[in-house]
C-alpha atoms as a PDB file:
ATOM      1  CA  UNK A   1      17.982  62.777 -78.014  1.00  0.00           C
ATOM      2  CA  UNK A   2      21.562  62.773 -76.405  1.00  0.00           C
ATOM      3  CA  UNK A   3      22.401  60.043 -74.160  1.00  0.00           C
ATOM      4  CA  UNK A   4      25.581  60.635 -71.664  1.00  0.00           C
ATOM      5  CA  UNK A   5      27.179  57.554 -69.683  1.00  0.00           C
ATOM      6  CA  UNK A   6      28.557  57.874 -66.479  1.00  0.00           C
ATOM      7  CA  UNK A   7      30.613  54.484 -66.543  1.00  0.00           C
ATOM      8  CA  UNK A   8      34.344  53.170 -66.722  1.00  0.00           C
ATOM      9  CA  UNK A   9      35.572  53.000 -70.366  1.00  0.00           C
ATOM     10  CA  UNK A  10      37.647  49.677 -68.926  1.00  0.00           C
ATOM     11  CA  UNK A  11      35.242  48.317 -66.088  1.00  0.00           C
ATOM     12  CA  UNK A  12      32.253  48.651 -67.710  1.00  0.00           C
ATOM     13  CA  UNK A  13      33.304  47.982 -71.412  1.00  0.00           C
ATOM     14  CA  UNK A  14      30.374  45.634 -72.076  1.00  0.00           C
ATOM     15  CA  UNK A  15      27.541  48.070 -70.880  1.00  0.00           C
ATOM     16  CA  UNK A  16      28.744  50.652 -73.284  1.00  0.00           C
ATOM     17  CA  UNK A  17      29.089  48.480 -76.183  1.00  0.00           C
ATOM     18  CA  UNK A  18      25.707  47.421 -75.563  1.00  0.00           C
ATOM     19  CA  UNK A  19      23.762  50.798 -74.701  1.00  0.00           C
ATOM     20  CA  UNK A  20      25.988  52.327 -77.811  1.00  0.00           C
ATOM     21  CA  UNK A  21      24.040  49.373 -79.842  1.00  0.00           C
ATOM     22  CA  UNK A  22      20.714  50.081 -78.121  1.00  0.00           C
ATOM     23  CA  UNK A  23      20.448  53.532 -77.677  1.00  0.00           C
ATOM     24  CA  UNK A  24      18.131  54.299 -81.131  1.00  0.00           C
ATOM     25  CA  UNK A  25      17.160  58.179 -80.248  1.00  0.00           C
ATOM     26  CA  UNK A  26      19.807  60.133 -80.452  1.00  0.00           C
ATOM     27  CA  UNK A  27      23.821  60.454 -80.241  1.00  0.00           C
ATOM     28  CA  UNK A  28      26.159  58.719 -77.392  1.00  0.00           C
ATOM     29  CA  UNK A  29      28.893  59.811 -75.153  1.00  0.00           C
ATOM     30  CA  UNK A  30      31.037  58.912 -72.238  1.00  0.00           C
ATOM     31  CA  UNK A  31      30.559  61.502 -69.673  1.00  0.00           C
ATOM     32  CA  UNK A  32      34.133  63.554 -69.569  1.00  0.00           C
ATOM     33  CA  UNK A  33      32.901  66.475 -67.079  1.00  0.00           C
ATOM     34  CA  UNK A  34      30.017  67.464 -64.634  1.00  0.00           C
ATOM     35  CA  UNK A  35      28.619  70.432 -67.065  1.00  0.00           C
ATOM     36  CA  UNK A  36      28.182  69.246 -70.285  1.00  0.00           C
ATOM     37  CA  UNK A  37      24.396  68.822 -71.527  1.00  0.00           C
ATOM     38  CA  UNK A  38      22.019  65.886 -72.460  1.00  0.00           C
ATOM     39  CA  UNK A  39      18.707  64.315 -72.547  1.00  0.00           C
ATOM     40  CA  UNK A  40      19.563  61.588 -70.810  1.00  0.00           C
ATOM     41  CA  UNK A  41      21.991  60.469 -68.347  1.00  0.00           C
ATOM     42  CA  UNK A  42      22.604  56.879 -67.735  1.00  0.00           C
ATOM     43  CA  UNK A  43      24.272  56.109 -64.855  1.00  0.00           C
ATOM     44  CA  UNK A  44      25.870  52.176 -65.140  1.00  0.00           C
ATOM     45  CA  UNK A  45      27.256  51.760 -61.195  1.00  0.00           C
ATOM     46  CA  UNK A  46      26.490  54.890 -59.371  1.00  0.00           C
ATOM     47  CA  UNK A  47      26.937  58.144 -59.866  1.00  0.00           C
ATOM     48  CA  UNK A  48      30.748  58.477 -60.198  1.00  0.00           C
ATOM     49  CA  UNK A  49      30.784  61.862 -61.386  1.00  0.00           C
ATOM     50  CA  UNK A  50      29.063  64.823 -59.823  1.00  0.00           C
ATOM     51  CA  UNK A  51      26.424  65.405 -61.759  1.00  0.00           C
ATOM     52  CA  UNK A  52      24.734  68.390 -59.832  1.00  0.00           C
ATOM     53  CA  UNK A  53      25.225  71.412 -62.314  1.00  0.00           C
ATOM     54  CA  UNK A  54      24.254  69.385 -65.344  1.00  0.00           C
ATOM     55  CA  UNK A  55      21.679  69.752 -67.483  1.00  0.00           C
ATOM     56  CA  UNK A  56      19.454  67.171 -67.855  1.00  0.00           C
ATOM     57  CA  UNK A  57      16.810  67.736 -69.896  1.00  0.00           C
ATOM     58  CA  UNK A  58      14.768  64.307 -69.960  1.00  0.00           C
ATOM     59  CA  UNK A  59      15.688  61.802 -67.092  1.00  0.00           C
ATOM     60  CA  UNK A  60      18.315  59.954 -65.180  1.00  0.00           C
ATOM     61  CA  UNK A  61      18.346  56.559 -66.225  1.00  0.00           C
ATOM     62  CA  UNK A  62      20.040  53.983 -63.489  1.00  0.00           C
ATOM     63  CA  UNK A  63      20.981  50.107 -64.151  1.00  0.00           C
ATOM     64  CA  UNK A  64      19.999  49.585 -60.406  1.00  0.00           C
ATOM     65  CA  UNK A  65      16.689  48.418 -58.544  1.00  0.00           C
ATOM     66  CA  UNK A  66      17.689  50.542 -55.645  1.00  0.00           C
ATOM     67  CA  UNK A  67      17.851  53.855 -55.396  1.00  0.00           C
ATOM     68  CA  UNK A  68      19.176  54.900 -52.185  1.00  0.00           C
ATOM     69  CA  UNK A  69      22.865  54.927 -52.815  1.00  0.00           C
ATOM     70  CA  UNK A  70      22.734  57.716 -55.618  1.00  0.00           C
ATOM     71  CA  UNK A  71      20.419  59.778 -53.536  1.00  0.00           C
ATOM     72  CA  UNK A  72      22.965  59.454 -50.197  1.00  0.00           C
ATOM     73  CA  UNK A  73      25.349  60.904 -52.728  1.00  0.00           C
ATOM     74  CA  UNK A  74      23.973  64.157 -53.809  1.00  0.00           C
ATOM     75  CA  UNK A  75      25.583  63.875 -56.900  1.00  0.00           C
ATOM     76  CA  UNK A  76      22.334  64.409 -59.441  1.00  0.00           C
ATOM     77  CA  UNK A  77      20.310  67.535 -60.111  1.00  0.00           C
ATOM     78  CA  UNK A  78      16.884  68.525 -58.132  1.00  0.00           C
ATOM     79  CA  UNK A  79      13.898  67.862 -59.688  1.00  0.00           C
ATOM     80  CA  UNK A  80      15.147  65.451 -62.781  1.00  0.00           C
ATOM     81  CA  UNK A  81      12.993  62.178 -62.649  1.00  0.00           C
ATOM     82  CA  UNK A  82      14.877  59.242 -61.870  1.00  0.00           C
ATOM     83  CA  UNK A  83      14.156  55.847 -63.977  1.00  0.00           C
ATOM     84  CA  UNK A  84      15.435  52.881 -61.773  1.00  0.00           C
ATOM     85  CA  UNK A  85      15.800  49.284 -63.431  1.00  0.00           C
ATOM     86  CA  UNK A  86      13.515  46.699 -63.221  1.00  0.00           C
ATOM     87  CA  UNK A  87      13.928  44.069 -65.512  1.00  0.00           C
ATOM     88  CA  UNK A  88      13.174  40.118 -65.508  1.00  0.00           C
ATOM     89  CA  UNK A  89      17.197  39.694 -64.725  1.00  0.00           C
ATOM     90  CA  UNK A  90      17.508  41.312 -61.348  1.00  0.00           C
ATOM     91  CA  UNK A  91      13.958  39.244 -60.438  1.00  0.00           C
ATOM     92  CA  UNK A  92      15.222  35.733 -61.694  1.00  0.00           C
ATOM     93  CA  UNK A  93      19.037  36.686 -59.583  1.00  0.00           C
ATOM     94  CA  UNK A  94      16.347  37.967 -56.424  1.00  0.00           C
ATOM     95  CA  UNK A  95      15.031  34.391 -56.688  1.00  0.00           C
ATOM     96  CA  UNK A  96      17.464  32.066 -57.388  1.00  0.00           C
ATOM     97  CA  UNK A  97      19.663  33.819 -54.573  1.00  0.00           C
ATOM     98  CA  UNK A  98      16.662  33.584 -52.150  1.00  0.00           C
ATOM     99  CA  UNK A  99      15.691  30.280 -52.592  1.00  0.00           C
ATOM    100  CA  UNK A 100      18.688  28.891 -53.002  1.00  0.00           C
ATOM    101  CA  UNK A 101      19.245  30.682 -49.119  1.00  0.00           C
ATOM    102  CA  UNK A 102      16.335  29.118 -48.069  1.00  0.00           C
ATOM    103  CA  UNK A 103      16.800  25.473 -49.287  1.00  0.00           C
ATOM    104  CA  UNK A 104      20.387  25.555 -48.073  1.00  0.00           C
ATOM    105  CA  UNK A 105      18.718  25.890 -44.807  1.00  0.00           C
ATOM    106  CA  UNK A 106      16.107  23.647 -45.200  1.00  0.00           C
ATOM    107  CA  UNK A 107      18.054  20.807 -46.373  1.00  0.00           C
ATOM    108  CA  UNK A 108      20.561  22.077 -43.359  1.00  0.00           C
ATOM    109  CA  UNK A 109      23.728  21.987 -45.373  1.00  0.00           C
ATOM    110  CA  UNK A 110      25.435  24.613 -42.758  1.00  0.00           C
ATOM    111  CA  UNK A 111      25.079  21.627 -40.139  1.00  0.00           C
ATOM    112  CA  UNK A 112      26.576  19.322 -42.622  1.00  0.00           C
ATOM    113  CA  UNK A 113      29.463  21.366 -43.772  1.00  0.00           C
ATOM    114  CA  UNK A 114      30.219  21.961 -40.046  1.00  0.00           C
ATOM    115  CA  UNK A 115      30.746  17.688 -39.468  1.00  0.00           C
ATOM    116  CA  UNK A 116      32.191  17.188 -42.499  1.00  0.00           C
ATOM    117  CA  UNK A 117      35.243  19.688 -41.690  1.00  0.00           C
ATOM    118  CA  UNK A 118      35.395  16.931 -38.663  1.00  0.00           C
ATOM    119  CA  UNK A 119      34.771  13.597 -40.912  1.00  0.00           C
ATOM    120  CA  UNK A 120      31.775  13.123 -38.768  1.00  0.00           C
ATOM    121  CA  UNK A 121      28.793  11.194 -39.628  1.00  0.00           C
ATOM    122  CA  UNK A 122      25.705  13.050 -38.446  1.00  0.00           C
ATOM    123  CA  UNK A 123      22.767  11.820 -40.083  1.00  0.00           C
ATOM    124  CA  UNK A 124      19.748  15.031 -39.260  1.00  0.00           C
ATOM    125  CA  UNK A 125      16.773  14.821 -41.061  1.00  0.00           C
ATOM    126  CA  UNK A 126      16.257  18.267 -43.021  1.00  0.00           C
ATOM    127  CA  UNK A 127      13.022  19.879 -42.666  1.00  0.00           C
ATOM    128  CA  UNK A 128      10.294  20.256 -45.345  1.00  0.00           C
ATOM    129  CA  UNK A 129       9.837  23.607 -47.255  1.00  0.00           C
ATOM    130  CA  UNK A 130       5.946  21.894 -48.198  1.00  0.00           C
ATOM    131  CA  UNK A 131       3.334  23.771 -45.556  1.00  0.00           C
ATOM    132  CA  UNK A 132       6.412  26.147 -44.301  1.00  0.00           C
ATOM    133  CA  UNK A 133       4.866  29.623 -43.341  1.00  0.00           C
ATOM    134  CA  UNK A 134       7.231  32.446 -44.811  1.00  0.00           C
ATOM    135  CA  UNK A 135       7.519  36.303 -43.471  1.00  0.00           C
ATOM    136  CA  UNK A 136       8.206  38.647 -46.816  1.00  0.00           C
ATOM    137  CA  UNK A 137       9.443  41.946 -45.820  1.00  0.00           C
ATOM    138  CA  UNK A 138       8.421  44.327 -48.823  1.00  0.00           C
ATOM    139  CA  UNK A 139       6.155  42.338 -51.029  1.00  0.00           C
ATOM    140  CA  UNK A 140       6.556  44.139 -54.540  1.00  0.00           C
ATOM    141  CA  UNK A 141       7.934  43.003 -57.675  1.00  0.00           C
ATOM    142  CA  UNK A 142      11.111  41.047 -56.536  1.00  0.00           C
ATOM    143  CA  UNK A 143       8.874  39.920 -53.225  1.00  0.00           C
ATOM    144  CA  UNK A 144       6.093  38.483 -55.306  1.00  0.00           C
ATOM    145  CA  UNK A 145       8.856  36.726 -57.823  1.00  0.00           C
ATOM    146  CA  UNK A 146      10.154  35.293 -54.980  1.00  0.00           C
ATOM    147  CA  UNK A 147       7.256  34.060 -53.179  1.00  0.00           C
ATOM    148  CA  UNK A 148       5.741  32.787 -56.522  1.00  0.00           C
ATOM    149  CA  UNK A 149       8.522  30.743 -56.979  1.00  0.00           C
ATOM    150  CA  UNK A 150       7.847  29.188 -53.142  1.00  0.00           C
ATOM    151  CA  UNK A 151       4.373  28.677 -52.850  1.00  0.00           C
ATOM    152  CA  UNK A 152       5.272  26.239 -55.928  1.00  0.00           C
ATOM    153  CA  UNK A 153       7.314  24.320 -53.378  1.00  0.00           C
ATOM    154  CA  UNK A 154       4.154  24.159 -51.020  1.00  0.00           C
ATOM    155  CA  UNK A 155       5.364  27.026 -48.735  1.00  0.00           C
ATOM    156  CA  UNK A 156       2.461  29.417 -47.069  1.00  0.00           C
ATOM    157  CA  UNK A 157       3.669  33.127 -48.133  1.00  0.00           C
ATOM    158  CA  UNK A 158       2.741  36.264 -45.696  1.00  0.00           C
ATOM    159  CA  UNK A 159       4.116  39.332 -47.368  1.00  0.00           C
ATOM    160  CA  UNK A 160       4.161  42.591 -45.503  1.00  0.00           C
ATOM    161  CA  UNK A 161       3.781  46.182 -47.565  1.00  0.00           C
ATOM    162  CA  UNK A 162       3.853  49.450 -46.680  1.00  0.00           C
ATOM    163  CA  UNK A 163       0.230  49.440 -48.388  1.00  0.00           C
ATOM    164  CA  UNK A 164      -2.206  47.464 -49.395  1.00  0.00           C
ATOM    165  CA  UNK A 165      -3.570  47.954 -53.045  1.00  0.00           C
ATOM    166  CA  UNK A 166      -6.839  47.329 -54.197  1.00  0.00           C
ATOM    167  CA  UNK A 167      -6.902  44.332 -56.452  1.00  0.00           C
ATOM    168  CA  UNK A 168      -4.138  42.980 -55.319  1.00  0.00           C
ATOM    169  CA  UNK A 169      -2.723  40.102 -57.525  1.00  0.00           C
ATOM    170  CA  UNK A 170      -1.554  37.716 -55.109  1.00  0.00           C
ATOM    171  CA  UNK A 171      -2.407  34.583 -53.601  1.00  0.00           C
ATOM    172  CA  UNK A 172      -0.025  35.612 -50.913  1.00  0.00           C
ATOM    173  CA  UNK A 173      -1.738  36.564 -47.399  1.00  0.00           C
ATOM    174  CA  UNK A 174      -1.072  40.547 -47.250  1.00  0.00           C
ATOM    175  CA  UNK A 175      -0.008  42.335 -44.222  1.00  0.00           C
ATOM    176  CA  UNK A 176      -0.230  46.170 -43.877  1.00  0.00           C
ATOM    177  CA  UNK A 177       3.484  46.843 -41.860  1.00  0.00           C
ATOM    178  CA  UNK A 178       0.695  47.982 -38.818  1.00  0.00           C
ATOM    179  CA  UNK A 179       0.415  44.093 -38.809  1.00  0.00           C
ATOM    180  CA  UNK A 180       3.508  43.001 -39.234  1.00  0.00           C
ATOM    181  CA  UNK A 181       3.329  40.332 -36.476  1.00  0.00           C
ATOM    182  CA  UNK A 182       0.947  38.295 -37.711  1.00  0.00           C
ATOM    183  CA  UNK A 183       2.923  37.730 -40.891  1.00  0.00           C
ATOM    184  CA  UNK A 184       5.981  36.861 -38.719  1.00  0.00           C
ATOM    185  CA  UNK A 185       4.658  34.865 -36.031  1.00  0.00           C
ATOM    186  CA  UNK A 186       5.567  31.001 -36.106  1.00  0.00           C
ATOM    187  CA  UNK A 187       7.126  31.221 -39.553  1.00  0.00           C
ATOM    188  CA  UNK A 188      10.461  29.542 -40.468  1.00  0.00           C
ATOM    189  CA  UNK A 189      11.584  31.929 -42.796  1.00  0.00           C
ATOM    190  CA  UNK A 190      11.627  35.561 -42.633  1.00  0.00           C
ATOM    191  CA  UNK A 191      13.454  37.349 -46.105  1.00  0.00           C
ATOM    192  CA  UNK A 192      13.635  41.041 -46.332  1.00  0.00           C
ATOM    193  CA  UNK A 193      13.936  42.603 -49.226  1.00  0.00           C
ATOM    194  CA  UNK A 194      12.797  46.361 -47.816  1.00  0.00           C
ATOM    195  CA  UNK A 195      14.771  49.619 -49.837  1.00  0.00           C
ATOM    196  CA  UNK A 196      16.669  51.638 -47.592  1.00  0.00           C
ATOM    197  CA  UNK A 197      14.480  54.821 -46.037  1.00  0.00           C
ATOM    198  CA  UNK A 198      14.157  57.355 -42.902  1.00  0.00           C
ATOM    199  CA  UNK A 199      10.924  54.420 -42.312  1.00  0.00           C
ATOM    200  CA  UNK A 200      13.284  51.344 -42.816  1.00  0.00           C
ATOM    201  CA  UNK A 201      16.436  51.861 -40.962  1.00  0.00           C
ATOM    202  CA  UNK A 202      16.981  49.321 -38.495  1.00  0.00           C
ATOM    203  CA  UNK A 203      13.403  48.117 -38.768  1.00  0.00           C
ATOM    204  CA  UNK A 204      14.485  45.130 -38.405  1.00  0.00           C
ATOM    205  CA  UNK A 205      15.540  43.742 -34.462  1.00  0.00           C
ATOM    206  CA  UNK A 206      15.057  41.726 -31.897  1.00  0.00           C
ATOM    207  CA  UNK A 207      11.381  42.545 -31.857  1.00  0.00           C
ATOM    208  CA  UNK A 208      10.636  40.705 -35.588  1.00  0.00           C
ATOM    209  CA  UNK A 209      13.509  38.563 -35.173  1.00  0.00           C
ATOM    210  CA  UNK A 210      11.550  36.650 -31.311  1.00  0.00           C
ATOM    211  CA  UNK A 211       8.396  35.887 -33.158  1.00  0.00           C
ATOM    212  CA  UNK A 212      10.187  33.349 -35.503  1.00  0.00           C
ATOM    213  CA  UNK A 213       9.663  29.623 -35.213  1.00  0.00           C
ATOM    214  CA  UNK A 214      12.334  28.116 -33.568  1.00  0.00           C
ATOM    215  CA  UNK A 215      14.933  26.801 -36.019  1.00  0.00           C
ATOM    216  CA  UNK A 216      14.211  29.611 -38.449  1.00  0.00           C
ATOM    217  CA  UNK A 217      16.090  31.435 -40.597  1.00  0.00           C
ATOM    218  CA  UNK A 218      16.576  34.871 -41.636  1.00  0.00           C
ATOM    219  CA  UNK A 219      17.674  35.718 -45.059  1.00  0.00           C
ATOM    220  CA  UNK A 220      18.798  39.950 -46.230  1.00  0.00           C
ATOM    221  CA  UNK A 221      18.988  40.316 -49.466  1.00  0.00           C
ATOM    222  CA  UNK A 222      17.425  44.151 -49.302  1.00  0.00           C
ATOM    223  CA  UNK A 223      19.254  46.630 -47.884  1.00  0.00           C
ATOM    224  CA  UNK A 224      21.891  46.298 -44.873  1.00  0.00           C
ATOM    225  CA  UNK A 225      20.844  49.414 -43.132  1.00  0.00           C
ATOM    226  CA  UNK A 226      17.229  48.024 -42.467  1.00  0.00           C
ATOM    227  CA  UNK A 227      18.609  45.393 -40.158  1.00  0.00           C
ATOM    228  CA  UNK A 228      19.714  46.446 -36.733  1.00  0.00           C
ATOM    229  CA  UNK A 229      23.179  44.578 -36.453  1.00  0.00           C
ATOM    230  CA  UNK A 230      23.917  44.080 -32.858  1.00  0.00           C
ATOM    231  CA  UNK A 231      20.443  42.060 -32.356  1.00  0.00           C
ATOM    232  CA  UNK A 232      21.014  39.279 -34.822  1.00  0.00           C
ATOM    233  CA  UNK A 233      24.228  37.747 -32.833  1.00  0.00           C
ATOM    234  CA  UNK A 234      22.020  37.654 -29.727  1.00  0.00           C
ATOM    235  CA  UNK A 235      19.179  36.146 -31.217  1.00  0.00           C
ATOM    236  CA  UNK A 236      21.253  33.159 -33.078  1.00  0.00           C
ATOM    237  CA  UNK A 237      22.430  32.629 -29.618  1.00  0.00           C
ATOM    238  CA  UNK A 238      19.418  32.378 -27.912  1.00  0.00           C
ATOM    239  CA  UNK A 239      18.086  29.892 -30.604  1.00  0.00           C
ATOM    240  CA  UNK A 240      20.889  27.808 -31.871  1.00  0.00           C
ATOM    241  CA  UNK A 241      19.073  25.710 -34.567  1.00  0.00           C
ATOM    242  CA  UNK A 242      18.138  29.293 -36.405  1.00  0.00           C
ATOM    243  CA  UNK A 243      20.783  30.597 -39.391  1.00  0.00           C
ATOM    244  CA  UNK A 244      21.355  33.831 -41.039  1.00  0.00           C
ATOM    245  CA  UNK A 245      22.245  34.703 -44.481  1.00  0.00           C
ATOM    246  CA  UNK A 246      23.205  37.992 -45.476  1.00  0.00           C
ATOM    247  CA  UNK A 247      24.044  39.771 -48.860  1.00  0.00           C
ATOM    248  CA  UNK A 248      23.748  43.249 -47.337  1.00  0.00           C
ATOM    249  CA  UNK A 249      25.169  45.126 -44.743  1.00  0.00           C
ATOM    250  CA  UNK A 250      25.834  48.585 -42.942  1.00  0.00           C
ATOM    251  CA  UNK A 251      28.804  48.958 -44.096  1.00  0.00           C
ATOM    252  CA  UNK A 252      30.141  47.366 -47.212  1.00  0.00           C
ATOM    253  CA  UNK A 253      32.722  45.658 -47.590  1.00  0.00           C
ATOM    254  CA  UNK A 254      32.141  44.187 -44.361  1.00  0.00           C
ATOM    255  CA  UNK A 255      34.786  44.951 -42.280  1.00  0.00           C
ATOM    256  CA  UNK A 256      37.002  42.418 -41.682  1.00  0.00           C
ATOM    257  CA  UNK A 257      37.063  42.229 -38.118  1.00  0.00           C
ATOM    258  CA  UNK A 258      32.958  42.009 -38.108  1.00  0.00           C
ATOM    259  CA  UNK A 259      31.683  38.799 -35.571  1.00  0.00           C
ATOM    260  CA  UNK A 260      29.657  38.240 -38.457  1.00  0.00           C
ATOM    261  CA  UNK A 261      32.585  36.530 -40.081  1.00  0.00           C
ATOM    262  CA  UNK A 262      33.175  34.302 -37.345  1.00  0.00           C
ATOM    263  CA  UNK A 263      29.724  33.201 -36.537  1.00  0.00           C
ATOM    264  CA  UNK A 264      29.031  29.658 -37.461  1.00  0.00           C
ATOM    265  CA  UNK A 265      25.398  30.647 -38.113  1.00  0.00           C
ATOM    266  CA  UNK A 266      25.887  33.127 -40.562  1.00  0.00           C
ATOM    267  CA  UNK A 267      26.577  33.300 -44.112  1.00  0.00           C
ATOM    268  CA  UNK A 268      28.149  36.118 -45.924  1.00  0.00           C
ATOM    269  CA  UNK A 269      28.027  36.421 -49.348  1.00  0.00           C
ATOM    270  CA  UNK A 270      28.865  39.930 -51.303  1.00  0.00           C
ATOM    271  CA  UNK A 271      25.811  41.532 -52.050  1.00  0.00           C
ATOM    272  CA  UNK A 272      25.150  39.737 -55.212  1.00  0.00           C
ATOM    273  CA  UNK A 273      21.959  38.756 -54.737  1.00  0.00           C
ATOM    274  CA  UNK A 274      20.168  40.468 -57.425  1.00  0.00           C
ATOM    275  CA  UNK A 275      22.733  41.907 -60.282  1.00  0.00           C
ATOM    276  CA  UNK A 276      22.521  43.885 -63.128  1.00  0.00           C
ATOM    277  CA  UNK A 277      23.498  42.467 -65.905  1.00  0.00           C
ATOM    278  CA  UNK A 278      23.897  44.736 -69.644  1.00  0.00           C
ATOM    279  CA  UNK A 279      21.893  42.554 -71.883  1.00  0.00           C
ATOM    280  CA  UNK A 280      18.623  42.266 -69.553  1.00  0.00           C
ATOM    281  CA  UNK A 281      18.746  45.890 -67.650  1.00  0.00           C
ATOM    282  CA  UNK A 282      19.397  47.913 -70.756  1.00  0.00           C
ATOM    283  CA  UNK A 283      16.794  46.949 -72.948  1.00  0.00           C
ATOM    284  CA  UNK A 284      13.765  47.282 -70.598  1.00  0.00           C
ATOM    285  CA  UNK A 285      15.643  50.282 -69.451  1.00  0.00           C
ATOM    286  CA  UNK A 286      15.702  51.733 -73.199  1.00  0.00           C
ATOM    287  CA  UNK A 287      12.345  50.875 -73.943  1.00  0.00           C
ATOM    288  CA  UNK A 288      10.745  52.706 -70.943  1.00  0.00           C
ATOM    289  CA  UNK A 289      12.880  55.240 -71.921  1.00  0.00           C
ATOM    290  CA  UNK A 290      11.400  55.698 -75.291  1.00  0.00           C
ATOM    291  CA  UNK A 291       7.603  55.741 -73.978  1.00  0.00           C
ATOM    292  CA  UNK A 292       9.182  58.233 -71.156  1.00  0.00           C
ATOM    293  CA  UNK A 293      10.560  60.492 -74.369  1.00  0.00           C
ATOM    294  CA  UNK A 294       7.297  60.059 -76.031  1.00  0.00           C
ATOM    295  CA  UNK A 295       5.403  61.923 -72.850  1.00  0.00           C
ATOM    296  CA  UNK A 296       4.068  58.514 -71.940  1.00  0.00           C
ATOM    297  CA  UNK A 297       3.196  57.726 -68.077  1.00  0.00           C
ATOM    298  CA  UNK A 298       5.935  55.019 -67.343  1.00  0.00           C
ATOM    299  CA  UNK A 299       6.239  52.604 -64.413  1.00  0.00           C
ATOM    300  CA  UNK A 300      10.094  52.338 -62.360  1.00  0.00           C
ATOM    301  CA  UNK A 301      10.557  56.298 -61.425  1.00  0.00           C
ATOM    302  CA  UNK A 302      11.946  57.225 -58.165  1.00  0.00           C
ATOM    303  CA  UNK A 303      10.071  58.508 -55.455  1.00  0.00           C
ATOM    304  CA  UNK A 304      12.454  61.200 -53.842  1.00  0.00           C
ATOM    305  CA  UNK A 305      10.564  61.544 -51.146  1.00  0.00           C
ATOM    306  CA  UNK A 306      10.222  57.744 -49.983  1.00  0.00           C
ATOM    307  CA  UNK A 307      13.759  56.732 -51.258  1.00  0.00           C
ATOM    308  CA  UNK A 308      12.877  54.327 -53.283  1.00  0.00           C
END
């Protein structure tokens, strides 16, 4: 089975080595035009190419957990099933990012960094991550990763779904997004980590943001759109102890006359949160493929209709 990539011969040289090393089913190409046939298409950083009149017999494979950006672009056929990563690498960069966010708060390094630029000797104490409660905004693989990894620290985890499942393997308490308030109310952390949809834009505003604790922090490493922009400013004004740490905005790049910049309770890092990275997406990625070409039922394709 024919495998086309949609990637930079010089950008993304050490994807194509690697998926022309992994790829066991058929021959390999480097997409050249928008009509020329395959099985599968695998799309390394988007889709760069219109892809709309091509034939695509099998699936669209994509190195990315999210989904929304090649569906905005309207660049892929109707009606081909999408296969979205999902591998251990983009979970263990999801948690190390997170927690890292939150203990940076927690230990309050921002306050620190702010004297030190002054030579001042402020001794605070930091808070205690042990018995936090923490607000999960889309509890599904990379939530439950993450708030594994902090209910080992001794933090209480609320995560908040779309919808609940029966069985569900989580000591986590569960929150249907019809009870999303008791999930944020009091805690000291809220992270989101919600896709991009018509349900999720700008879900997140002053209304979530008021039932933190006060000195909280809220940490996006999701999607930007899902936050409502103009109400975090207001809110880290209101409560001057709380921080913010984004990965993900509106508009990327951020614009470089955005107040975030300027805030001294904000962080801004790049969206890199949660990267793909060759030699942990494109195994997994392969190897659903294979059960996907073998008519098997596979987990990781994209629900058009929800976006994600």
């Amino acid at each position: 089975m024919k495998l086309l990539i949609d990637a930079n011969r010089t950008n993304h040289a050490p994807w194509i080595e690697q998926a022309e090393k992994l790829w066991d089913l058929g021959p390999v190409a480097l997409v050249t035009d928008g009509t020329e046939p395959t099985d599968y298409l695998l799309l390394v950083d988007g889709a760069k190419t219109n892809h709309r009149q091509r034939e695509v017999q099998r699936a669209v494979m994509s190195c990315w957990a999210g989904a929304d950006g090649i569906l905005a672009s309207g660049h892929l056929p109707d009606n081909v099933p999408i296969i979205r990563a999902m591998d251990d690498g983009m979970a263990l960069g999801m948690r190390d990012y997170v927690v890292g966010a939150f203990l940076h708060h927690v230990g309050r390094f921002n306050s620190h960094k702010k004297h030190m630029q002054n030579a001042s000797w402020q001794p605070q104490q930091p808070q205690l991550a042990h018995g936090m409660k923490i607000a999960i905004l889309g509890y599904g693989r990379l939530g439950k990763f993450v708030g594994d990894t902090l209910q080992a620290l001794g933090c209480n985890i609320h995560g908040v779904v779309r919808k609940t499942k029966p069985n569900h393997e989580s000591s986590a308490v569960i929150h249907e997004f019809t009870n999303w308030q008791g999930a944020l109310e009091g805690a000291g952390a809220l992270i989101n980590l919600l896709p991009s949809t018509a349900q999720t834009e700008q879900l997140v505003a002053s209304d979530m943001l008021n039932h933190l604790a006060d000195g909280a922090v809220f940490i996006n490493a999701g999607r930007g759109a899902t936050l409502r922009e103009d109400s975090l400013i207001p809110w880290l004004e209101k409560h001057p102890e709380n921080e913010a740490i984004l990965d993900v905005f509106t508009t990327e790049p951020l614009p470089k006359d955005h107040p975030f910049w300027q805030h001294p309770n904000i962080l801004v890092t790049p969206h890199v949160a949660s990267c793909s990275r060759p030699e942990w997406t494109l195994p997994e990625l392969f190897s659903r493929a294979r059960q996907h070409a073998g008519g098997c039922h596979i987990a990781g394709i994209v629900r058009r209709e929800q976006g994600y």
